[in-house]
Protein backbone atom coordinates (compact mmCIF):
# COMPACT_ATOMS: atom_id res chain seq x y z
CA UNK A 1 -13.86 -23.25 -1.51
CA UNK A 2 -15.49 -23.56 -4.83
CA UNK A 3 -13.83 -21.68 -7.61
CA UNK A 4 -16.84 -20.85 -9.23
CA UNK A 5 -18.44 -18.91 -6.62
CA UNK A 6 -15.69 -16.63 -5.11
CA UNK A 7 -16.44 -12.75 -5.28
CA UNK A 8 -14.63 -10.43 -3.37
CA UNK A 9 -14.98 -6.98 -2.90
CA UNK A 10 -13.26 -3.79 -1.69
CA UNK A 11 -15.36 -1.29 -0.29
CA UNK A 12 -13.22 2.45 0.92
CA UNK A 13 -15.48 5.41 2.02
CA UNK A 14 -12.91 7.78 0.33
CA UNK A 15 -12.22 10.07 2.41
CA UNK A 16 -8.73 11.06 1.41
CA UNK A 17 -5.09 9.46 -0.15
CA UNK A 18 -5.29 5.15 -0.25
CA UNK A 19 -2.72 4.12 2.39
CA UNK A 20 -1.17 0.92 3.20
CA UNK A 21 -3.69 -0.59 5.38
CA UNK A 22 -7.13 -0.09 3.19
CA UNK A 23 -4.64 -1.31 0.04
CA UNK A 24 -3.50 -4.35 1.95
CA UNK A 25 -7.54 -5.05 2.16
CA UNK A 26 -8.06 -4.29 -1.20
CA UNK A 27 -5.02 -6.57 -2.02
CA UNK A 28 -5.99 -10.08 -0.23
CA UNK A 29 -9.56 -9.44 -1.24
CA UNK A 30 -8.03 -8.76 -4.70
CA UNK A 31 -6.04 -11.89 -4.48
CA UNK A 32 -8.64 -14.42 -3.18
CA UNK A 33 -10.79 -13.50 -6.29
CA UNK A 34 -7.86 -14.27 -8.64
CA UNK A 35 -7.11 -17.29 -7.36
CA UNK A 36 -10.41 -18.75 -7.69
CA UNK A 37 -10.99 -17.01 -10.99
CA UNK A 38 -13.84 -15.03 -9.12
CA UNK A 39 -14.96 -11.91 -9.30
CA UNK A 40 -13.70 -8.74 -7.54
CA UNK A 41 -16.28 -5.93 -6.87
CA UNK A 42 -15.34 -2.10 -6.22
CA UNK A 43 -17.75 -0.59 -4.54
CA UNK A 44 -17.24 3.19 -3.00
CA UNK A 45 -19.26 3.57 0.17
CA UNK A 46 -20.04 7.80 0.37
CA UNK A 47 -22.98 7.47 2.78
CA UNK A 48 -21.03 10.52 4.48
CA UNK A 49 -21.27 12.78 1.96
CA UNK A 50 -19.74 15.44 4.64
CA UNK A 51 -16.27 13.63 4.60
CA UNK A 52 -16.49 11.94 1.18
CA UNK A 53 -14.02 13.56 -1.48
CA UNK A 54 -15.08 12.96 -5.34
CA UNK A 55 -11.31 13.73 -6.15
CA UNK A 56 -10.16 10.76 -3.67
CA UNK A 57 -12.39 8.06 -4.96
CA UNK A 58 -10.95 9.03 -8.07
CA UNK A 59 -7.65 9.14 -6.79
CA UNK A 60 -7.88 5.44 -5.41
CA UNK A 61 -8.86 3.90 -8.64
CA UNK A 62 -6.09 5.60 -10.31
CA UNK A 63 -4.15 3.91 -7.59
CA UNK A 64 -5.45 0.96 -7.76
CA UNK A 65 -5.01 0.15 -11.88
CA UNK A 66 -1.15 1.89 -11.13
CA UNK A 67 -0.66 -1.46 -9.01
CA UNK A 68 -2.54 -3.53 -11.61
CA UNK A 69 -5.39 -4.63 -8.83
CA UNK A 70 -8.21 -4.66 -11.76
CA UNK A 71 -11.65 -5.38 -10.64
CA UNK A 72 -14.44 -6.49 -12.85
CA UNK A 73 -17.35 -4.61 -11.42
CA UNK A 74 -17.64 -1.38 -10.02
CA UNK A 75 -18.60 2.23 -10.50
CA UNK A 76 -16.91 2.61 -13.89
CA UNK A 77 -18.22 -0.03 -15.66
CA UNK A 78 -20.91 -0.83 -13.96
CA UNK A 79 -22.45 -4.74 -13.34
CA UNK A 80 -25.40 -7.21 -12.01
CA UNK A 81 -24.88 -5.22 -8.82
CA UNK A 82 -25.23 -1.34 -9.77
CA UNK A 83 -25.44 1.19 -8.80
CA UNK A 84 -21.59 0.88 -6.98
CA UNK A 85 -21.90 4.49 -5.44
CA UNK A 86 -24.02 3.86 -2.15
CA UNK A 87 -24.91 7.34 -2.29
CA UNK A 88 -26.88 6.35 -5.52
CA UNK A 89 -28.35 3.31 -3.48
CA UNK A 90 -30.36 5.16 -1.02
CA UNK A 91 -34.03 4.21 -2.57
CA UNK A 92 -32.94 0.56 -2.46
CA UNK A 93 -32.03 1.25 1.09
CA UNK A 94 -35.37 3.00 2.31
CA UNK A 95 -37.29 -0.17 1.47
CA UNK A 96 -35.49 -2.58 3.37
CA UNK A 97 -35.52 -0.28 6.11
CA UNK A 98 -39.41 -0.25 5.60
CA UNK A 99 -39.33 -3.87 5.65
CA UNK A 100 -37.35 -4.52 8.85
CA UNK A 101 -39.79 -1.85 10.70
CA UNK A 102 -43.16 -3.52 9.42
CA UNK A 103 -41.50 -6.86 10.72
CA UNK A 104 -40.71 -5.43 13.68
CA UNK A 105 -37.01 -5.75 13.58
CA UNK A 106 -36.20 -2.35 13.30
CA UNK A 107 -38.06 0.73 15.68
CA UNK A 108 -37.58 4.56 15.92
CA UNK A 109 -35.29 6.05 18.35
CA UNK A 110 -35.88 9.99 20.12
CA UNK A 111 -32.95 9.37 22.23
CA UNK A 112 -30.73 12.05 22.33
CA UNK A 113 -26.95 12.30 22.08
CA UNK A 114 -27.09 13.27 25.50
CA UNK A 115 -29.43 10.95 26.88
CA UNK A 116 -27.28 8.09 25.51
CA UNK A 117 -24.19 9.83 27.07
CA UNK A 118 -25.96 9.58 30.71
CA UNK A 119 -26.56 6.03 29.69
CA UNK A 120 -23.67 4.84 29.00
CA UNK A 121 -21.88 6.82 32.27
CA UNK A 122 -24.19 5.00 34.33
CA UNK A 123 -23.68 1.50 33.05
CA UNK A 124 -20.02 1.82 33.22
CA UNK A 125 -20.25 2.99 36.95
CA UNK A 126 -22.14 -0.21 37.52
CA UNK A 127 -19.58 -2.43 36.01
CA UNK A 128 -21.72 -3.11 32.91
CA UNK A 129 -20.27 -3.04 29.42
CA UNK A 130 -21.96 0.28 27.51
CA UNK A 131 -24.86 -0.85 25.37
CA UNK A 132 -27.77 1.08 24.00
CA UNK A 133 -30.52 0.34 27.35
CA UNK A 134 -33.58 0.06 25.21
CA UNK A 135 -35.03 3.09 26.31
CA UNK A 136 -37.38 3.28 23.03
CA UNK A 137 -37.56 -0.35 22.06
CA UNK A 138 -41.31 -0.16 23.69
CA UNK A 139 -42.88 2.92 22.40
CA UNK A 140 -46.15 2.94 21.16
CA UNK A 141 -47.66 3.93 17.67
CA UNK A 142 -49.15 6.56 18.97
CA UNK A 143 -46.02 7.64 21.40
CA UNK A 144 -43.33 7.87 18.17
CA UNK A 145 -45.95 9.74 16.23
CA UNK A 146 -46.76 12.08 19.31
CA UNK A 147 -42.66 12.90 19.10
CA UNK A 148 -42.48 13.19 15.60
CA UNK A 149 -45.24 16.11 15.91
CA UNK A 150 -42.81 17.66 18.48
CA UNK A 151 -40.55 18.05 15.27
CA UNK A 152 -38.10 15.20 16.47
CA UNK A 153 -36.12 12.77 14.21
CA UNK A 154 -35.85 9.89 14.93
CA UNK A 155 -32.65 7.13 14.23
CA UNK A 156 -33.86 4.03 13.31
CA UNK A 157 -32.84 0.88 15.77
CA UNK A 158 -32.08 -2.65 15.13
CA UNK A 159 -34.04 -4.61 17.63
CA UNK A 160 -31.62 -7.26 18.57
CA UNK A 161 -33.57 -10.86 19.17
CA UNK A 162 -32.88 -12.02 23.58
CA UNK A 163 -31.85 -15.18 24.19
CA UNK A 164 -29.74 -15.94 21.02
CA UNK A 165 -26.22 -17.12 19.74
CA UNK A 166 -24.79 -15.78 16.24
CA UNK A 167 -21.99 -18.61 15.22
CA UNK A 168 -19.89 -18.25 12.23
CA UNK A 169 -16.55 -19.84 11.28
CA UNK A 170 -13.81 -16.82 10.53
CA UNK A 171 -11.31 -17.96 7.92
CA UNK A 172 -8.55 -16.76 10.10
CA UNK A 173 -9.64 -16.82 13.64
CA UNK A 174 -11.88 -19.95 13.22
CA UNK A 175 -15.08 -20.63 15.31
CA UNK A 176 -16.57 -17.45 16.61
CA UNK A 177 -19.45 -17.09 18.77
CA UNK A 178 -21.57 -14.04 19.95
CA UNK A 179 -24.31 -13.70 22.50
CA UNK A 180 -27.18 -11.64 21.51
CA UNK A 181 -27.90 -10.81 25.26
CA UNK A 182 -24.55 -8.90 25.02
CA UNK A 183 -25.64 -6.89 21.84
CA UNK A 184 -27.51 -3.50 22.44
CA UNK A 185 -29.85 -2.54 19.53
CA UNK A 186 -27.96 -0.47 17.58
CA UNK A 187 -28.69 2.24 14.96
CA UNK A 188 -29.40 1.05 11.47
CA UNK A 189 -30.38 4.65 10.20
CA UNK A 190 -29.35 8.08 11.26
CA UNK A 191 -31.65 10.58 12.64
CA UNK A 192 -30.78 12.50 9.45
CA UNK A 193 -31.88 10.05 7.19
CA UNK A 194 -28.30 8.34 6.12
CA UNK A 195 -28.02 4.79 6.45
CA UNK A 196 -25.65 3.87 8.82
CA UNK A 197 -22.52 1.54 7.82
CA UNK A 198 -23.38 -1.60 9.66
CA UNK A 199 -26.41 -1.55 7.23
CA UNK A 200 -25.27 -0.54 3.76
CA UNK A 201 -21.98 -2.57 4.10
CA UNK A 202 -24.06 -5.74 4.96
CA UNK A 203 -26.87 -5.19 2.72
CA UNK A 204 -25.22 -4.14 -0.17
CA UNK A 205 -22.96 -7.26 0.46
CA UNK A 206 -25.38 -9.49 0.50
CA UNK A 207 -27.47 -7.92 -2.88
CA UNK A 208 -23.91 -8.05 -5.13
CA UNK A 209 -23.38 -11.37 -4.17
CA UNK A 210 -20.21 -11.07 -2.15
CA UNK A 211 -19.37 -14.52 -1.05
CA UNK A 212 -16.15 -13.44 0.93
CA UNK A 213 -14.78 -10.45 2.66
CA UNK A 214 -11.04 -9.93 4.32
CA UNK A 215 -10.63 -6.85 6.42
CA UNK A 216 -9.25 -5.71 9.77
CA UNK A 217 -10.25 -7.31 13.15
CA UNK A 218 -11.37 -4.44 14.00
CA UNK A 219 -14.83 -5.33 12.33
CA UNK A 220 -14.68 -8.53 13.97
CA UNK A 221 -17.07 -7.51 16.63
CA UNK A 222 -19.19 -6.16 13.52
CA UNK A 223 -19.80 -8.90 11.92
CA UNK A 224 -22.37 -10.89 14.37
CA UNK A 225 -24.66 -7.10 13.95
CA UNK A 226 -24.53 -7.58 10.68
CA UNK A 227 -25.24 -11.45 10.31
CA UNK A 228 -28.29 -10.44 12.12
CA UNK A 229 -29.69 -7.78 9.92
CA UNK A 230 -29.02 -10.15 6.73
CA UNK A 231 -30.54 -13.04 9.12
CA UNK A 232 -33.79 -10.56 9.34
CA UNK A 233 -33.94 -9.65 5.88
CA UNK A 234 -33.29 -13.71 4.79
CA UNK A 235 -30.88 -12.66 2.54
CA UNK A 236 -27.24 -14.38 2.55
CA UNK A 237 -24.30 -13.72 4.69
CA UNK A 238 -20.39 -13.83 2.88
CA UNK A 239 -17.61 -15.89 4.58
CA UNK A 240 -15.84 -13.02 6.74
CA UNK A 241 -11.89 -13.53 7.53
CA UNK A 242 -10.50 -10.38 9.75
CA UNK A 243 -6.58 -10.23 9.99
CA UNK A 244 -5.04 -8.46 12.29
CA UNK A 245 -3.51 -4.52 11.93
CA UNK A 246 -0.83 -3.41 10.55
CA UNK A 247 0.40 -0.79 12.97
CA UNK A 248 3.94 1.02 13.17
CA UNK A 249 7.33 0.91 15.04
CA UNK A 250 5.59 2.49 18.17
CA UNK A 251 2.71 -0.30 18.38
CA UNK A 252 -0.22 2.19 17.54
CA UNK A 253 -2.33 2.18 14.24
CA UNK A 254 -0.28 2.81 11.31
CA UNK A 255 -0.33 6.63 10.78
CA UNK A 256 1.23 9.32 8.83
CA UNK A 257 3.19 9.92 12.70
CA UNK A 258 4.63 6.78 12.74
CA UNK A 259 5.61 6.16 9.18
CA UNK A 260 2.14 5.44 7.07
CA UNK A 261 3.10 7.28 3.27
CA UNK A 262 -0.05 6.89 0.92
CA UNK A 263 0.24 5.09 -2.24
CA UNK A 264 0.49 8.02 -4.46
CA UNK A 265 3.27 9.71 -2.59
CA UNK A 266 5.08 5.89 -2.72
CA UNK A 267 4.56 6.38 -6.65
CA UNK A 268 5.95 9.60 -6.44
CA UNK A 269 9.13 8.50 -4.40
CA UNK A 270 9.74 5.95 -7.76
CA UNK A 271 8.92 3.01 -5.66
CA UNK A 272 7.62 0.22 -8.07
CA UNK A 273 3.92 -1.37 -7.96
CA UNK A 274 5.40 -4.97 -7.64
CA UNK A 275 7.32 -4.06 -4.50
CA UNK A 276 4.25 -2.40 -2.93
CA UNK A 277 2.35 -5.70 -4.19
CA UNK A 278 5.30 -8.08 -3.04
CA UNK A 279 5.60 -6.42 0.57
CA UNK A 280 1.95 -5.68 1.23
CA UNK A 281 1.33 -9.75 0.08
CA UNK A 282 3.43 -10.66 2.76
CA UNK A 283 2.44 -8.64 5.73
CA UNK A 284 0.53 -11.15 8.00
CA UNK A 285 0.43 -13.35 5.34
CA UNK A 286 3.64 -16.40 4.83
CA UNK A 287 4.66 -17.04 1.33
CA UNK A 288 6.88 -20.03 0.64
CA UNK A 289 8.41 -18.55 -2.19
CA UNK A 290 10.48 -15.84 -1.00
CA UNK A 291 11.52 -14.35 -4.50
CA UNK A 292 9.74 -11.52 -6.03
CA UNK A 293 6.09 -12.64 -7.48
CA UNK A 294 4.55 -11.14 -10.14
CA UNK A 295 0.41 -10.90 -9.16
CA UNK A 296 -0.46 -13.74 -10.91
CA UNK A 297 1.72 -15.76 -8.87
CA UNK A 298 1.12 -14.22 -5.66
CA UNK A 299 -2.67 -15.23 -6.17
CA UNK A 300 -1.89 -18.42 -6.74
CA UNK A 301 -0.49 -18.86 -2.81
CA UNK A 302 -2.59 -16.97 -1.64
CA UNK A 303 -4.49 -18.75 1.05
CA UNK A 304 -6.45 -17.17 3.89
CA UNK A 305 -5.84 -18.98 6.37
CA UNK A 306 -2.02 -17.99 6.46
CA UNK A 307 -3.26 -14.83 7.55
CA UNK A 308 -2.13 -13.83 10.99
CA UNK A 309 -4.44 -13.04 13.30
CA UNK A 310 -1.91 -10.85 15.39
CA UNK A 311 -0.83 -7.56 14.58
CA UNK A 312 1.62 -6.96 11.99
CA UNK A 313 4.58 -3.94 12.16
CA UNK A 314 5.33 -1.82 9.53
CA UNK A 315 8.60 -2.46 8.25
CA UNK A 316 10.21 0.40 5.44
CA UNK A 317 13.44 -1.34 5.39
CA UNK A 318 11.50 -4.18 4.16
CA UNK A 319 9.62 -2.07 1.60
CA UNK A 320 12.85 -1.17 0.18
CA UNK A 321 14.27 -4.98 0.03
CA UNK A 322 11.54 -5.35 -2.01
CA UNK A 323 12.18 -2.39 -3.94
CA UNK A 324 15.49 -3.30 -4.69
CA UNK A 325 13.98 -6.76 -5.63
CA UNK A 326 11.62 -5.05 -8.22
CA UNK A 327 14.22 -2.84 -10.05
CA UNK A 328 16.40 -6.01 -10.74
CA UNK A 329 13.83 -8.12 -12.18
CA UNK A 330 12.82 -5.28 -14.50
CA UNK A 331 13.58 -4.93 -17.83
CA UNK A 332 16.10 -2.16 -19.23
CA UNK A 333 13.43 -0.37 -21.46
CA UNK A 334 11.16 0.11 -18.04
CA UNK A 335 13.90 0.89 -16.29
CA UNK A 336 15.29 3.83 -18.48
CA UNK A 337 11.73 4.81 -18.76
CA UNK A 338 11.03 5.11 -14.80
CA UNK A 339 14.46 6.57 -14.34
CA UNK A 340 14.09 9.24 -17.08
CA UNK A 341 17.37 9.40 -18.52
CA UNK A 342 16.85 9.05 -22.39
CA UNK A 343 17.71 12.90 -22.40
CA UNK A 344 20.96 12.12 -20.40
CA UNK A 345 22.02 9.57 -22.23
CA UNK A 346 23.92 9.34 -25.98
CA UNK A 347 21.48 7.69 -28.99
CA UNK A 348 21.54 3.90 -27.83
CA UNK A 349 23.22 3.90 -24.94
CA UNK A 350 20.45 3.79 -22.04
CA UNK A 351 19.79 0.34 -21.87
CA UNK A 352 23.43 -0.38 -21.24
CA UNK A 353 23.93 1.82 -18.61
CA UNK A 354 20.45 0.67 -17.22
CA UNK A 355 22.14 -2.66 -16.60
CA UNK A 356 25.25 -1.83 -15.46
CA UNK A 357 24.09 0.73 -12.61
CA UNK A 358 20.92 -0.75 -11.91
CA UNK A 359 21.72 -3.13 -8.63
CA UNK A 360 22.79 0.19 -7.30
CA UNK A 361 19.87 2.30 -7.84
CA UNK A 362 16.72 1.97 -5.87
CA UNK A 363 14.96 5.00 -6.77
CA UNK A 364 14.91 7.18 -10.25
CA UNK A 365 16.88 10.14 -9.48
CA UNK A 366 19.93 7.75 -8.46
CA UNK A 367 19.62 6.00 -12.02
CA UNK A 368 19.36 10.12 -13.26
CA UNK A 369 22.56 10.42 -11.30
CA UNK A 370 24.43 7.78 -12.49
CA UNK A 371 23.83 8.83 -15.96
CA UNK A 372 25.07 12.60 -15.53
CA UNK A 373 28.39 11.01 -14.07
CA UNK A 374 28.80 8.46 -16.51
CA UNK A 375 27.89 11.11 -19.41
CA UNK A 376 27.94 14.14 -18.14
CA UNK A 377 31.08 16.64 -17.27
CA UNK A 378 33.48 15.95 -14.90
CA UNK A 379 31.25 14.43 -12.04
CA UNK A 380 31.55 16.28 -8.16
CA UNK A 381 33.62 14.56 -5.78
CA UNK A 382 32.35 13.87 -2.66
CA UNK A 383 34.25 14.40 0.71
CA UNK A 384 35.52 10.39 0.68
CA UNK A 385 36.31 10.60 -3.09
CA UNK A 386 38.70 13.13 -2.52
CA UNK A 387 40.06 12.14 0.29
CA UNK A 388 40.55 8.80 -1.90
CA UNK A 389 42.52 10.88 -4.81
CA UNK A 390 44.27 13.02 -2.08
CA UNK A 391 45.89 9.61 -0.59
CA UNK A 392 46.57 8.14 -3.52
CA UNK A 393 48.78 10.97 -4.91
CA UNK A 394 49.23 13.56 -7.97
CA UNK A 395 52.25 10.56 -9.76
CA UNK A 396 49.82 7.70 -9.68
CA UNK A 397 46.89 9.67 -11.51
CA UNK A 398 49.61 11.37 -14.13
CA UNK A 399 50.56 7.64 -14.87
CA UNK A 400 47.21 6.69 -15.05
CA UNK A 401 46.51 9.57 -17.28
CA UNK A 402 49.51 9.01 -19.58
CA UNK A 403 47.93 5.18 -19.69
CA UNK A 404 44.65 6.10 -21.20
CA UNK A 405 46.12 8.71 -23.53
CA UNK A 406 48.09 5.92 -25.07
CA UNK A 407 44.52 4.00 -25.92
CA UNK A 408 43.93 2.32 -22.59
CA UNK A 409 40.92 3.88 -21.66
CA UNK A 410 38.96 0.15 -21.96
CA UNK A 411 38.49 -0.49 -17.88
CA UNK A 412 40.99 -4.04 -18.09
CA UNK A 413 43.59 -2.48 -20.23
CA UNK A 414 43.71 0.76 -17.84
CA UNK A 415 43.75 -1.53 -14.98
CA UNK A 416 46.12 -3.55 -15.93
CA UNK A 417 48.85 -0.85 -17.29
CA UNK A 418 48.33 1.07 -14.02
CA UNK A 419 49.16 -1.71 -11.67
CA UNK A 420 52.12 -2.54 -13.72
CA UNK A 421 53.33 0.92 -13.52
CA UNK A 422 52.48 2.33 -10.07
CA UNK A 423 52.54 -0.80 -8.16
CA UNK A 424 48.87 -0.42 -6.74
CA UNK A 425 46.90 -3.02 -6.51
CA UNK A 426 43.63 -4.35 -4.58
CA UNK A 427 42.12 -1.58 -2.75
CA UNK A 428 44.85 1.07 -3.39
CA UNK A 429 44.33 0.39 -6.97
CA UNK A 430 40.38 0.55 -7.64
CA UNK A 431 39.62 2.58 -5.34
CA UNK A 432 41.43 5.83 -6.28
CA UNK A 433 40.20 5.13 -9.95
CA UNK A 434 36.52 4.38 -8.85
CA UNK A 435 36.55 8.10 -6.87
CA UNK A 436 38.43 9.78 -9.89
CA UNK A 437 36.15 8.53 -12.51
CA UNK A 438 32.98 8.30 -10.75
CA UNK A 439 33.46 10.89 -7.67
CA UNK A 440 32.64 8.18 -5.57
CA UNK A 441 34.23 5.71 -3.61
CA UNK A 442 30.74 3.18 -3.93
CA UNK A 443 28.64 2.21 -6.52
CA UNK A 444 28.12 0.07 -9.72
CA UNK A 445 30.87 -2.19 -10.99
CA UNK A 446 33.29 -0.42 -12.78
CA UNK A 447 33.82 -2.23 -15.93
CA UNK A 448 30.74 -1.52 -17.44
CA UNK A 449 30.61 1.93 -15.99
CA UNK A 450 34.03 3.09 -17.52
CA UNK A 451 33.85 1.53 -20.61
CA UNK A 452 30.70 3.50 -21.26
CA UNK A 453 32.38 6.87 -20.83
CA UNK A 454 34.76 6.73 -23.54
CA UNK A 455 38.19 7.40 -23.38
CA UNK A 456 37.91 11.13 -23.44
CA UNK A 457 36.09 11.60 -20.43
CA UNK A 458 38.51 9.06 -18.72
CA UNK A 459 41.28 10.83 -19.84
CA UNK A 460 39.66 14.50 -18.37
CA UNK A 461 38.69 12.96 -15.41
CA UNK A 462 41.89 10.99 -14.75
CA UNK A 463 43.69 14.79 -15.55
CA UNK A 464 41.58 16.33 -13.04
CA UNK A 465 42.22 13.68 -10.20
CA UNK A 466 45.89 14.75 -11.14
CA UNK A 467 45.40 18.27 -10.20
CA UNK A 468 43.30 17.54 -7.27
CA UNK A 469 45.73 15.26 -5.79
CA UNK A 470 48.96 18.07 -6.41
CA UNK A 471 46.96 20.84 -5.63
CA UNK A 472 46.83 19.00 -1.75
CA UNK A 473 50.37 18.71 -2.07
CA UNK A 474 50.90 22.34 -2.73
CA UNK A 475 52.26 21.50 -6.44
CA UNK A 476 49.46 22.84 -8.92
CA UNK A 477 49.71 22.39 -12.58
């Protein structure tokens, strides 16, 4: 592939929130471009102005710079291939649909909904595979003009050539061959006047210079329709790759039923763009590599043809491996940034307790938590923690009390003077500390964690243990 003739596009008829699928298109297409230092085109494809939302185009490229998938032309900053709105294409549009008719490529169509319904009932009772019959591939001059005084609109068909073969090699599913004899003409223009998608996502293809295009197998069956119409118009077809789905645990479609979340409410949830990136990058596609990849680095693998042709499940647990990935590799001043603790946290203190709590945080509000019991008051205990403190008893919490009120309130020191004196040790001995200091019996390594609270927090919380551990025992303070 030469690198000086890549371009890639995306192209989403916005029509709500981005979700995983469409931004694992955007992504590989996205990719490919970067690693042939190509070009990667944004175009926004609103033909259906009754489902297109302003506010969701919008939407996706706020999504899309969030993840860091720039793209160097598109509808808001323009390029060689403008206007990117195909709304604002539609003149461009009615000429080569004047072209294709004059050639005789392309021919009005009266048929109504329900005559095509009748149609296609019939052809499956026969055993035949539903295709438009030709019904007004033959009509006179004088015959379209005699219905058009009626006061019917017409679509406008694609007259598909007999007798002819459309090859093309797929970057993922290789050779690929079509019989025309098995294509029905097909509708290039709406009876309302909109140009129909098999026509402005070819065209429009073929007039920015796309030389590539990755999307969902589901198009695969599209692509020999549109080869034809760019065939008809001489203009050039891209290279077309189509990978297979991602769909969810129960086999259909990814969907909001069966665990689909769009990108912005992922955002929301604190998940980080380079997990989305990492874990989208490797959903029908292998990576060698299996650390976390910055995007530079994921382009630079990036091949299409280890794209999988089969279907690909949706995997959360996944998602969050690579979440937990993400917030490791981080740095401390992002990190206390995208947990939002500077408020929680003493003057010059949040990048310390970003690194010692953050293997056990995976989204912001557990990095919030962690601060509050670090530096808050006297953290809650949950049900384990004081069953921890219960077992462990009121004497070995006065000891350990008595310990840090003599200056051992460092975590090794405290350690070290309580084992000596209360003869706990492994298990028996961090574990009632962890739950008295931390009101947990999991989380971060306590060293760091303790020797951030300062010794009179220790002390308070090593007091209250104390009383929670008598009060069990019916001998309150």
């Amino acid at each position: 592939m030469s690198t000086d003739t890549v371009k890639t596009r995306f192209a989403p008829s916005p029509t709500g929130a981005l979700h995983l699928g469409n931004l694992r298109t955007a992504l590989f297409n996205a990719l490919l471009a970067y690693r042939h230092r190509g070009r990667f085109v944004l175009r926004i494809e609103d033909t259906d102005r009754e489902r297109y939302r302003p506010e969701a185009a919008e939407a996706l490229q706020r999504d899309m710079r969030w993840l860091g998938l720039d793209w160097d032309e598109g509808p808001d900053i323009g390029g060689p291939g403008a206007p990117y709105h195909q709304h604002d294409r539609s003149a461009l549009y009615a000429g080569y649909f004047h072209q294709l008719e004059s050639q005789g490529d392309a021919y009005p169509c009266f048929c109504s909904e329900r005559e095509l319904e009748m149609a296609r009932k019939a052809q499956r009772s026969a055993g035949q595979p539903p295709r438009y019959p030709g019904t007004c591939a033959r009509l006179s001059a004088e015959e379209a003009a005699r219905k058009r005084a009626e006061g019917l609109q017409p679509a406008l068909r694609f007259r598909v050539p007999a007798g002819r073969e459309v090859r093309f090699t797929d970057h993922i599913h290789g050779e690929q061959r079509f019989r025309t004899d098995d294509i029905g003409d097909f509708i290039i223009r709406r009876a309302d006047g909109t140009a129909a998608y098999l026509f402005t996502n070819a065209l429009d293809d073929a007039l920015m210079g796309i030389t590539d295009v990755l999307r969902g197998d589901d198009h695969l069956t599209n692509t020999p329709r549109q080869m034809l119409i760019l065939q008809a118009l001489e203009l050039e077809a891209p290279r077309y790759g189509h990978m297979g789905l991602i769909i969810g645990d129960d086999g259909a479609p990814l969907s909001k039923r069966n665990g689909s979340r769009s990108v912005a409410d992922l955002e929301q949830a604190g998940f980080l763009p380079e997990a989305l990136l990492n874990y989208l990058a490797r959903i029908g596609h292998s990576y060698e590599d299996e650390r976390l990849l910055d995007l530079a680095a994921l382009a630079s693998a990036f091949e299409p043809q280890r794209i999988s042709s089969a279907p690909s499940r949706f995997d959360f647990d996944h998602l969050r491996h690579w979440q937990d990935e993400a917030v490791l590799a981080a740095s401390a001043q992002r990190l206390r940034v995208w947990m939002g603790i500077d408020a929680l946290v003493p003057p010059g203190y949040a990048d310390d307790l970003v690194n010692a709590v953050r293997a056990n945080v995976r989204y912001p509000e557990e990095g919030r938590d962690w601060a509050r019991r670090v530096f808050g008051p006297e953290p809650d205990l949950d049900a384990q923690a004081r069953q921890a403190i219960e077992s462990a008893g009121a004497d070995f919490f006065t000891l350990a009390a008595q310990a840090a009120e003599e200056g051992y309130t460092r975590f090794r020191g405290l350690v070290e003077v309580v084992k000596a004196r209360t003869g706990a040790k492994g298990k028996g001995l961090f574990m009632p500390l962890r739950a008295a200091l931390t009101g947990r019996c999991h989380g971060p390594e306590l060293q760091p964690v303790v020797d951030l609270m300062g010794g009179e927090r220790v002390i308070a919380r090593l007091r209250r243990a104390s009383r929670v551990a008598a009060g069990t025992n019916g001998q309150e303070e």
